[in-house]
C-alpha atoms as a PDB file:
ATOM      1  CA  UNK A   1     -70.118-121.681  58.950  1.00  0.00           C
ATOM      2  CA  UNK A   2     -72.846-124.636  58.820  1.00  0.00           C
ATOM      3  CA  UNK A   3     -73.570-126.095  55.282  1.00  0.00           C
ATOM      4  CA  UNK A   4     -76.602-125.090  54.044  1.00  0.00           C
ATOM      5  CA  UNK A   5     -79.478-127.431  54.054  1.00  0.00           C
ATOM      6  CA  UNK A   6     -82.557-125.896  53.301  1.00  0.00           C
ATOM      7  CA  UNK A   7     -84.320-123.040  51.241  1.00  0.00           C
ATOM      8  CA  UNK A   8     -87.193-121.367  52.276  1.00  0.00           C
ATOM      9  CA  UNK A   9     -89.154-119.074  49.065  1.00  0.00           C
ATOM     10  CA  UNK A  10     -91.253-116.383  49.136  1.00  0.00           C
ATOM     11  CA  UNK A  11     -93.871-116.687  46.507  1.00  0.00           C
ATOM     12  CA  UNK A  12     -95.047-113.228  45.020  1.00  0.00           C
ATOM     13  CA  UNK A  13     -91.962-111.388  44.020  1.00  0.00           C
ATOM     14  CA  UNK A  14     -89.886-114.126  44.122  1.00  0.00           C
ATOM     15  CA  UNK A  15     -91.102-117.336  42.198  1.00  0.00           C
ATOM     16  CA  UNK A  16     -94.450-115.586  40.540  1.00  0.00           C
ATOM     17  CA  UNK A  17     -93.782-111.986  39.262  1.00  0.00           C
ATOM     18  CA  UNK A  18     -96.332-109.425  40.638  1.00  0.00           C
ATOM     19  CA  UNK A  19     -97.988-106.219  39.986  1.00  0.00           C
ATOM     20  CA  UNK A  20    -100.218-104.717  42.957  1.00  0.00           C
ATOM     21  CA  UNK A  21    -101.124-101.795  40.579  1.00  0.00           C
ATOM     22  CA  UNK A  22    -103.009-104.090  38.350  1.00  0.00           C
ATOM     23  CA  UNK A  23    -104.796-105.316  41.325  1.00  0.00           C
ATOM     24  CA  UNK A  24    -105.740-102.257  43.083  1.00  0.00           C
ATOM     25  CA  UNK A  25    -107.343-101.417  39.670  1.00  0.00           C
ATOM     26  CA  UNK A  26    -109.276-104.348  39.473  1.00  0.00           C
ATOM     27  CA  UNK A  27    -110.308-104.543  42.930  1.00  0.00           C
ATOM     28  CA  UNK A  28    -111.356-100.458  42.180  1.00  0.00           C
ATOM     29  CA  UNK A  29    -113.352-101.198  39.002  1.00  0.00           C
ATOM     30  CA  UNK A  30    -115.551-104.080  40.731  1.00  0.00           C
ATOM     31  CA  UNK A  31    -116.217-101.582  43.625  1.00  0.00           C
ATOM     32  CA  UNK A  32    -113.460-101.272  46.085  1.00  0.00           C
ATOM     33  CA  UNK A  33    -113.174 -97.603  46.365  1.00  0.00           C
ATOM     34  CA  UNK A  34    -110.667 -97.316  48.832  1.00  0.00           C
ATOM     35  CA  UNK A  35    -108.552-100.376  47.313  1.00  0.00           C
ATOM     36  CA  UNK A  36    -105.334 -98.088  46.589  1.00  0.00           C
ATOM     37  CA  UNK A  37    -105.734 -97.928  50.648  1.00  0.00           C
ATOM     38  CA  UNK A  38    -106.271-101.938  51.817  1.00  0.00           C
ATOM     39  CA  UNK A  39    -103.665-103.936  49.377  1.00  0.00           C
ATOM     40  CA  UNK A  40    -100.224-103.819  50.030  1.00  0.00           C
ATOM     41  CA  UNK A  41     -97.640-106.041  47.932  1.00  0.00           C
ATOM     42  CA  UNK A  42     -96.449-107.871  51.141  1.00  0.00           C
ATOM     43  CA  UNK A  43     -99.185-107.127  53.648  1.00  0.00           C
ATOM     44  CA  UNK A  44    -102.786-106.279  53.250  1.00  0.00           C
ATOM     45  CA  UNK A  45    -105.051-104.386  55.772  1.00  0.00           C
ATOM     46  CA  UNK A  46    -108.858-104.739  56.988  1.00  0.00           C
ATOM     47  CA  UNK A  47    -110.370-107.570  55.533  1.00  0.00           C
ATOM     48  CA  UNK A  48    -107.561-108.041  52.913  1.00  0.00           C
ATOM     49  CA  UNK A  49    -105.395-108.734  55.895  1.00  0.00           C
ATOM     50  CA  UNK A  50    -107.768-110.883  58.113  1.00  0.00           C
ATOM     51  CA  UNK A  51    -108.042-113.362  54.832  1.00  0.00           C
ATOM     52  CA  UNK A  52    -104.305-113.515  55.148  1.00  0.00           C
ATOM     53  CA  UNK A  53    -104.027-114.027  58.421  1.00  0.00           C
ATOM     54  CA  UNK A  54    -106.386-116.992  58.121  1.00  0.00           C
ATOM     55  CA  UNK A  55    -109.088-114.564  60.579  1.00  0.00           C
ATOM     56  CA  UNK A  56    -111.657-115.297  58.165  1.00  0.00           C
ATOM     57  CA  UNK A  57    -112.054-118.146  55.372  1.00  0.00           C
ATOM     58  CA  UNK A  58    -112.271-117.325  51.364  1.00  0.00           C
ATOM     59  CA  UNK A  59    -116.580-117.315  51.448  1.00  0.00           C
ATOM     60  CA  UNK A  60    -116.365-114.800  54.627  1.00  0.00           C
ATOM     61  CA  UNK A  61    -114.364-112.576  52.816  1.00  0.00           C
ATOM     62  CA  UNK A  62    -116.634-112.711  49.807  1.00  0.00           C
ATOM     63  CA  UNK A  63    -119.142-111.995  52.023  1.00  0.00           C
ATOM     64  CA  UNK A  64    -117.818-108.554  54.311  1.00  0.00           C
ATOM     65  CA  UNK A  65    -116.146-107.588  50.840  1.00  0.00           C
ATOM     66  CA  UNK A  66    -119.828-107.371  49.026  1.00  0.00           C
ATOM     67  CA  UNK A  67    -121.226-105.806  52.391  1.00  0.00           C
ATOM     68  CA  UNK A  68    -117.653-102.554  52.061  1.00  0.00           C
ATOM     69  CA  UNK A  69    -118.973-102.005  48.482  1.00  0.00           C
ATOM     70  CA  UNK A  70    -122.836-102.293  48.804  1.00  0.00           C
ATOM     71  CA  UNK A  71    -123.626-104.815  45.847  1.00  0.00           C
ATOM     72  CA  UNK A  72    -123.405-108.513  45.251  1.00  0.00           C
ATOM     73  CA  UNK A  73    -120.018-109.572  43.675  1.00  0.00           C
ATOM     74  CA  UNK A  74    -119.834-113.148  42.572  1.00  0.00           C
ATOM     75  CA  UNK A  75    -117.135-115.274  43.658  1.00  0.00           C
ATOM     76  CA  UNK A  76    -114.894-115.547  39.871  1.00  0.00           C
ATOM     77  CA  UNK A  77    -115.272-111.251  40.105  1.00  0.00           C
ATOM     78  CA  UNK A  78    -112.978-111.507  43.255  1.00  0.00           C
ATOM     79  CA  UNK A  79    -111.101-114.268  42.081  1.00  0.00           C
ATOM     80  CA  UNK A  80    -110.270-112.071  39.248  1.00  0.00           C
ATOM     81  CA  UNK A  81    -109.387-109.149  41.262  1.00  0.00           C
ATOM     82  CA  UNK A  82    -106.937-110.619  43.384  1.00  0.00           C
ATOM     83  CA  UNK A  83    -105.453-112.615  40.455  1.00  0.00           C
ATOM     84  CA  UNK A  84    -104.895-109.128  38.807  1.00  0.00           C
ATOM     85  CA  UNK A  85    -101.609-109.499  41.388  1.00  0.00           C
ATOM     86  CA  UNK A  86    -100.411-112.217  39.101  1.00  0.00           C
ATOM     87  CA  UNK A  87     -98.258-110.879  36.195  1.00  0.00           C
ATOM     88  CA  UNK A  88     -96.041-114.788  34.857  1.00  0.00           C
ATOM     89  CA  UNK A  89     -94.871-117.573  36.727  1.00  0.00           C
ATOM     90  CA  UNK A  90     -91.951-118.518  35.275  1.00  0.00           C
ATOM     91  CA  UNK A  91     -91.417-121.986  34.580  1.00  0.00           C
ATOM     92  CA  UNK A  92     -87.616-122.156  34.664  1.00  0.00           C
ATOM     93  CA  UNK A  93     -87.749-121.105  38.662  1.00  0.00           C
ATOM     94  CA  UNK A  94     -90.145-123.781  39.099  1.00  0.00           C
ATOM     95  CA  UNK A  95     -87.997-126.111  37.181  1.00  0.00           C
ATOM     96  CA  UNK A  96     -84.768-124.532  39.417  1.00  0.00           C
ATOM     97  CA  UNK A  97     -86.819-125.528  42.258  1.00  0.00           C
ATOM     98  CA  UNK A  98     -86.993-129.541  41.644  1.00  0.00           C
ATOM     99  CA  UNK A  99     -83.206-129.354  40.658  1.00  0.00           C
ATOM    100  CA  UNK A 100     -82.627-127.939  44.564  1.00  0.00           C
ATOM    101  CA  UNK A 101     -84.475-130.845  45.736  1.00  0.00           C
ATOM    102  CA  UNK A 102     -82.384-133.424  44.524  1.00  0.00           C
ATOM    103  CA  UNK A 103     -80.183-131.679  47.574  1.00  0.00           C
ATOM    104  CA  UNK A 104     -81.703-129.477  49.452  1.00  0.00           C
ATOM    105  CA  UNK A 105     -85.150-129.673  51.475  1.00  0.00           C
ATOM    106  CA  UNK A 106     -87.149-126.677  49.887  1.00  0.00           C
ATOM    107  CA  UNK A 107     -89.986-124.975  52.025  1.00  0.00           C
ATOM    108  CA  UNK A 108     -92.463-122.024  51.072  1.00  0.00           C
ATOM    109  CA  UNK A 109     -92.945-119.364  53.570  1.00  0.00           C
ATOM    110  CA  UNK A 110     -95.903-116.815  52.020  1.00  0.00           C
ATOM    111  CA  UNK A 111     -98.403-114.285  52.879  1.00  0.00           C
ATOM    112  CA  UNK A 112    -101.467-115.581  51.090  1.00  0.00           C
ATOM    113  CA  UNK A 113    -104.886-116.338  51.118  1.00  0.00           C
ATOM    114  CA  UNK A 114    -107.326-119.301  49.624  1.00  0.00           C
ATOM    115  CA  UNK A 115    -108.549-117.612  47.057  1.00  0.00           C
ATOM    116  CA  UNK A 116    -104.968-117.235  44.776  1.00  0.00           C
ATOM    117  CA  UNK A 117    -104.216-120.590  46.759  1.00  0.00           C
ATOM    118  CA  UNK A 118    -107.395-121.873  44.686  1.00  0.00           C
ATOM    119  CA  UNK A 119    -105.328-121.465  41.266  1.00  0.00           C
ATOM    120  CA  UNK A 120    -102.240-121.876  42.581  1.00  0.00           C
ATOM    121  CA  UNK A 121    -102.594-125.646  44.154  1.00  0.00           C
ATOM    122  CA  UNK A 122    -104.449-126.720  40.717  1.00  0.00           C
ATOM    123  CA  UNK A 123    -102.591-127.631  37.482  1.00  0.00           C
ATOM    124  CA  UNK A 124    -103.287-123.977  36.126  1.00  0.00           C
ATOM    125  CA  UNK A 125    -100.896-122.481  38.328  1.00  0.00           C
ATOM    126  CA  UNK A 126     -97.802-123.713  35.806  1.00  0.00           C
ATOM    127  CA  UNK A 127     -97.592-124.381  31.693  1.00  0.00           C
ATOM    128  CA  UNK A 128     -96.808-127.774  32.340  1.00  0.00           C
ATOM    129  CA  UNK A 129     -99.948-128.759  34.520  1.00  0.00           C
ATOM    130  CA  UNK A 130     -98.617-129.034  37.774  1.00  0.00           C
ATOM    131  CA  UNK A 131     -99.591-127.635  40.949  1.00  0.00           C
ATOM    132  CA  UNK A 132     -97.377-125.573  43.638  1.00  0.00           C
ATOM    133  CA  UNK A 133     -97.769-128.609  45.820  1.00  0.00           C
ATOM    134  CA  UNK A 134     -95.251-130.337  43.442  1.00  0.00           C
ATOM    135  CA  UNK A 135     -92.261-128.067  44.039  1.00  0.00           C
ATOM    136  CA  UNK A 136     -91.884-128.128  47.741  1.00  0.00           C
ATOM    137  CA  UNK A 137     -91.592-130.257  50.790  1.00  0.00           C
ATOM    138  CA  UNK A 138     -93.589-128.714  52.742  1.00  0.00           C
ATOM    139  CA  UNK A 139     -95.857-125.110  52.422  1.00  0.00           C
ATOM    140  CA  UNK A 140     -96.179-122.621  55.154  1.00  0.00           C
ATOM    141  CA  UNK A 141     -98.664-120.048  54.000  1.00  0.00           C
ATOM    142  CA  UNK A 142    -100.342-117.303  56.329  1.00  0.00           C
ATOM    143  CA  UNK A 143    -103.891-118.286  56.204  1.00  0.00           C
ATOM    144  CA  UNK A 144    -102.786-121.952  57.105  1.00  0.00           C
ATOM    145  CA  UNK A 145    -100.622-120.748  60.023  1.00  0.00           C
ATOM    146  CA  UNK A 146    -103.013-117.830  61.389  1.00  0.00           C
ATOM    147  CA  UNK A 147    -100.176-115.474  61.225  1.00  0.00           C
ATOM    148  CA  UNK A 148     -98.735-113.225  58.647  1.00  0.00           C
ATOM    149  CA  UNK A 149     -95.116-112.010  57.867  1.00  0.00           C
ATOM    150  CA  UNK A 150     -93.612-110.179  59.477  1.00  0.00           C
ATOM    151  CA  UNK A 151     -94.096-111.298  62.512  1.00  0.00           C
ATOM    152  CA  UNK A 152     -91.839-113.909  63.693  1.00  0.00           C
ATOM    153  CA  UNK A 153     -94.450-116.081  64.903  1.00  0.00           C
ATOM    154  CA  UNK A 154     -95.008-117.982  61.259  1.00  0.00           C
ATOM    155  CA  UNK A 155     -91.198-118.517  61.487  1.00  0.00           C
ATOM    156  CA  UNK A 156     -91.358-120.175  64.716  1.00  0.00           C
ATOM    157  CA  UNK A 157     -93.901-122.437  63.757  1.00  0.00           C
ATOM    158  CA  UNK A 158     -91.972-123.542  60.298  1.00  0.00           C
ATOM    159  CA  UNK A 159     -88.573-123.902  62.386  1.00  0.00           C
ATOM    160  CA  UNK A 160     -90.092-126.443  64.695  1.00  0.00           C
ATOM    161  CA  UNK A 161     -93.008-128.216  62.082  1.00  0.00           C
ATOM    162  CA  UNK A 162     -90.025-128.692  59.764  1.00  0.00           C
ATOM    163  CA  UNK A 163     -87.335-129.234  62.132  1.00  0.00           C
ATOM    164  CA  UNK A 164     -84.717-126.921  60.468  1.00  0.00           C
ATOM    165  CA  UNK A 165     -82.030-124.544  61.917  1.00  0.00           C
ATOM    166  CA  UNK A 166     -81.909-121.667  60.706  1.00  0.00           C
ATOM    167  CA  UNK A 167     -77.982-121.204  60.322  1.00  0.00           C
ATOM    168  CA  UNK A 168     -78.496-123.833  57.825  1.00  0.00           C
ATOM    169  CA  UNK A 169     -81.219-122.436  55.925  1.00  0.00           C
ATOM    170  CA  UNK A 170     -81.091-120.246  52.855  1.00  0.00           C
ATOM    171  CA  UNK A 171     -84.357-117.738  53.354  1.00  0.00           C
ATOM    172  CA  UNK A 172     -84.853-115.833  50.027  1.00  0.00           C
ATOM    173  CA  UNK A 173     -87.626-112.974  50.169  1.00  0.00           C
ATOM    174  CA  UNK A 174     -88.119-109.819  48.534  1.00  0.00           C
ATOM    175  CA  UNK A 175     -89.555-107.879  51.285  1.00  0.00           C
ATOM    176  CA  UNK A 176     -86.824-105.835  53.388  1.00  0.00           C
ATOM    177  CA  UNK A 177     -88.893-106.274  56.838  1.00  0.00           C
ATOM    178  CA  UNK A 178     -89.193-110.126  56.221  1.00  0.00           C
ATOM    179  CA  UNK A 179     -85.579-110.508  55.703  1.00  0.00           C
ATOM    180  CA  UNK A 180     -84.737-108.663  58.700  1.00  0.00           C
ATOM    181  CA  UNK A 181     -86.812-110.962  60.881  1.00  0.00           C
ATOM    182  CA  UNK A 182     -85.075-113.324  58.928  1.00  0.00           C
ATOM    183  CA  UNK A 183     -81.984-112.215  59.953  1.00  0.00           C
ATOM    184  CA  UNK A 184     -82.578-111.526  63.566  1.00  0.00           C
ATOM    185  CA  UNK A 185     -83.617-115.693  63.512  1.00  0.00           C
ATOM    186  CA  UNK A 186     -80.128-116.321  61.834  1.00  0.00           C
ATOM    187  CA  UNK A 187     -81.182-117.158  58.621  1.00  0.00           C
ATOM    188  CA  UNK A 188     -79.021-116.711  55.990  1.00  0.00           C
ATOM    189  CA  UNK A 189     -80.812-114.626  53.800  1.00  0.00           C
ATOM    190  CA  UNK A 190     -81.002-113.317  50.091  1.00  0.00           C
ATOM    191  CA  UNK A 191     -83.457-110.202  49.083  1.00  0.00           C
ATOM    192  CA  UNK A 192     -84.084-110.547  45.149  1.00  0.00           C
ATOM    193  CA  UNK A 193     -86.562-107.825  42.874  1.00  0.00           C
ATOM    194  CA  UNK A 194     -89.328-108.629  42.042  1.00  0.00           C
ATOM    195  CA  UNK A 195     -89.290-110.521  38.873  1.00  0.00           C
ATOM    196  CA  UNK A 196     -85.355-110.963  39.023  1.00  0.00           C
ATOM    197  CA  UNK A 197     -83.991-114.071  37.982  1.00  0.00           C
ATOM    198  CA  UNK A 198     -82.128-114.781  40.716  1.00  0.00           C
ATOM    199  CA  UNK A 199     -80.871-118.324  40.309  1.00  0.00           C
ATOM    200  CA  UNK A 200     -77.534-117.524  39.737  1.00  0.00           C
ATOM    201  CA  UNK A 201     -77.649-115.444  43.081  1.00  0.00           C
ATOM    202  CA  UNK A 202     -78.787-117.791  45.313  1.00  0.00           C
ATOM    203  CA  UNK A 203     -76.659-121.013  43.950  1.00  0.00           C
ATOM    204  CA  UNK A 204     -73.838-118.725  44.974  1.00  0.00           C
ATOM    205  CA  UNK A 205     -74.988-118.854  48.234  1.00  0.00           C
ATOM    206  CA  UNK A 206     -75.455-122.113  48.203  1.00  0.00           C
ATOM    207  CA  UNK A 207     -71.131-122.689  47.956  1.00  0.00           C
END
């Protein structure tokens, strides 16, 4: 079997712990009645989804989202919302991350949108001040792309952009319909909980 010579992470679930309860709630109490109905914890739907999918940009979305619910919301009230999604980013994956680089080139592959990508690429997204930016070699994210996982189109377009083969790539993901695309592209593949520490896990597959 081929050596492995990349990682690709997932973000929510994997690297920042996640609770889509909290953020149906907050989406609900600024006036998103049928919230419970639109986010998903891997993939969104309506406008949720066409941020995602890069459709529309972060100000559109401000825009149809205060049109659903009738009233003007600010932009920091739907910043807040979404960021209800965001439960810890722990600093000793992040720290795991820049050990695997000394050795590995490590991608991210996520389902996102430019409003959490806001925090996330500025030094609030980690204790120490640093930006997501400073953990990878390269980002794939969905809004960037103009596609969302599942479909295997986003890993297409990583594959060739990055130049990897997937028999030497490590993909870890916590969603079960990502990691069979994953598989069906002949990634290696490991499928951690949400807020697992799975370091241990994935230097094993690393041997």
């Amino acid at each position: 079997m081929s050596a492995i010579k990349n990682i690709v992470f997932d973000l929510g679930g994997v690297l920042v712990d996640l609770d889509r309860n909290r953020a149906v709630k907050r989406f609900e109490q600024i006036g998103v009645k049928d919230a419970e109905q639109l986010i998903d914890a891997y993939e969104q739907k309506g406008i949720f989804l066409e941020v995602e999918n890069g459709t529309i940009d972060s100000d559109e979305f401000c825009r149809k989202l205060c049109a659903h619910v009738g009233k003007e919301l600010s932009f920091e009230d739907i910043k807040w919302a979404w960021m209800g999604f965001i439960v810890d980013v722990p600093q000793y994956k992040l720290d795991y991350l820049l050990e695997l680089r000394k050795n590995y080139r490590v991608y991210l592959l996520s389902n996102t949108n430019p409003i959490i990508q806001s925090w996330a690429r500025s030094p609030e997204f980690t204790s120490v001040g640093l930006p997501i930016s400073a953990y990878f070699d390269k980002m794939y994210t969905s809004y960037e792309v103009g596609i969302t996982k599942p479909n295997p189109f986003i890993f297409d377009f990583m594959i060739k952009d990055a130049d990897l083969k997937p028999i030497e790539t490590l993909f870890v993901d916590d969603g079960s319909s990502n990691i069979a695309v994953g598989k069906q592209l002949n990634f290696r593949t490991y499928q951690p909980d949400n807020g697992e520490d799975w370091r241990d896990a994935v230097s094993a597959c690393l041997l």
